[in-house]
Protein backbone atom coordinates (compact mmCIF):
# COMPACT_ATOMS: atom_id res chain seq x y z
CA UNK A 1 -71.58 -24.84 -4.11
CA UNK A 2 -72.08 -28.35 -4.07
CA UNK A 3 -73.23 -31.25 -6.60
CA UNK A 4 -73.97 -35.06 -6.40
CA UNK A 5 -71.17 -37.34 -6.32
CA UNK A 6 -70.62 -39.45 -9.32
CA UNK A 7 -70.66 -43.32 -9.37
CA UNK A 8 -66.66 -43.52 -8.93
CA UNK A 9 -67.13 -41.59 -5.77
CA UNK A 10 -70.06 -43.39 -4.32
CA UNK A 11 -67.42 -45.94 -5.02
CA UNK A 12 -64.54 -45.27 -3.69
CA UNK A 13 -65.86 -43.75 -0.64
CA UNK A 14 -68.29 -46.41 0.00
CA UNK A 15 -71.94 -44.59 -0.09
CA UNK A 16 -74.91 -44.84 -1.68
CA UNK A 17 -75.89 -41.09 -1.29
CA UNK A 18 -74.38 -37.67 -0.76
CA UNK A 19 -73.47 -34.26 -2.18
CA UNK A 20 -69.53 -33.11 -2.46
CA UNK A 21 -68.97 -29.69 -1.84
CA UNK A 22 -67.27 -27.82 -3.85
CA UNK A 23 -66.70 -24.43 -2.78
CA UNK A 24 -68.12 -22.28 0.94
CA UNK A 25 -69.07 -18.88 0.22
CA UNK A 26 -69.08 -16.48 3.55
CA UNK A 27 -72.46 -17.48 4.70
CA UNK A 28 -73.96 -20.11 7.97
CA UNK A 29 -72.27 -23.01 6.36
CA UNK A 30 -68.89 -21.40 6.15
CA UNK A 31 -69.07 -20.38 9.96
CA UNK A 32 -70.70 -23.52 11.36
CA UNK A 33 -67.21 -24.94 9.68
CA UNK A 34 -68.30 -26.78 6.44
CA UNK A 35 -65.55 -27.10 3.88
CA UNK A 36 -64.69 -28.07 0.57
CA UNK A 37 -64.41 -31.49 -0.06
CA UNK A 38 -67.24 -32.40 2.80
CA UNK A 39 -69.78 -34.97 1.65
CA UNK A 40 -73.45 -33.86 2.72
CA UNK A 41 -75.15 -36.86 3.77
CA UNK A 42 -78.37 -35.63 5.25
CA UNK A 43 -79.89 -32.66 6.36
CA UNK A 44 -81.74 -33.51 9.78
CA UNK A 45 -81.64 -36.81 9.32
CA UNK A 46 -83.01 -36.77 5.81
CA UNK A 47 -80.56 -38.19 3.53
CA UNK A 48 -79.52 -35.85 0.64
CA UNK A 49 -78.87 -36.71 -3.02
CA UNK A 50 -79.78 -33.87 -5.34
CA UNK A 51 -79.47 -30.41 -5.03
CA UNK A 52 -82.84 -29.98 -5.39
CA UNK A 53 -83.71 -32.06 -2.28
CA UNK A 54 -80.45 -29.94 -0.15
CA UNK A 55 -82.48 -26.71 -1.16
CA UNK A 56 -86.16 -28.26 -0.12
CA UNK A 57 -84.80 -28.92 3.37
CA UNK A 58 -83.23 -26.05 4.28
CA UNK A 59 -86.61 -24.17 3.25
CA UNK A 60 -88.32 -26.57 5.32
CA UNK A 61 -85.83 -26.21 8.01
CA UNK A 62 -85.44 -22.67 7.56
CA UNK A 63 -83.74 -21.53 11.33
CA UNK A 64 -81.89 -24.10 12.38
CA UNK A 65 -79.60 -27.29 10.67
CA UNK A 66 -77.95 -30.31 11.48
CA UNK A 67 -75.80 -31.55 8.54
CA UNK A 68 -74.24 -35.08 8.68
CA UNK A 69 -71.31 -34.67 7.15
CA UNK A 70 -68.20 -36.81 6.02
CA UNK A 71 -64.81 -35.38 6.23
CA UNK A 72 -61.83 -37.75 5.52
CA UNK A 73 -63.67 -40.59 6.20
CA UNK A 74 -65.35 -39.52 9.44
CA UNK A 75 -68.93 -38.66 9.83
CA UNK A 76 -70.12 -35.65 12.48
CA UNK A 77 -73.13 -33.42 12.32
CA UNK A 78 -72.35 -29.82 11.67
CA UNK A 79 -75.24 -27.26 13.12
CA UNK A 80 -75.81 -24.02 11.14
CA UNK A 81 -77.98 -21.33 12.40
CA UNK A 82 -79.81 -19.71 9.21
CA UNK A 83 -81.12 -16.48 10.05
């Protein structure tokens, strides 16, 4: 589950973009090691700010993902394999 991050944390953690996640079902994302309280950032290099636009990509991706995400103030790209 995730949902766009509201103005005070765009704020706080300094971005203009991004989607928090809230919760990891057992599923790719949950065994390519995404957790809750990630930020989504982009989604192959196509930065994310609806939910909306997170579901659009990974149909248009469908296969294979590279998330950038931010975790504690670090940014890494997580790859998920969808099958």
């Amino acid at each position: 589950t995730v949902r766009p991050l509201s103005s005070e944390e765009k704020q706080q953690a300094e971005l203009d973009h991004g989607l928090l996640v809230e919760n990891v079902a057992d599923g790719p994302a949950a065994k390519a090691g995404v957790r809750p309280g990630d930020v989504i950032l982009a989604v192959n290099g196509e930065a994310v700010s609806s939910v909306e636009q997170l579901r659009a990509l990974v149909d248009r991706y469908a296969g294979k993902l590279a998330l950038l995400v931010m975790r504690g103030g670090r940014t890494m790209f997580v790859p998920i394999a969808i099958k």
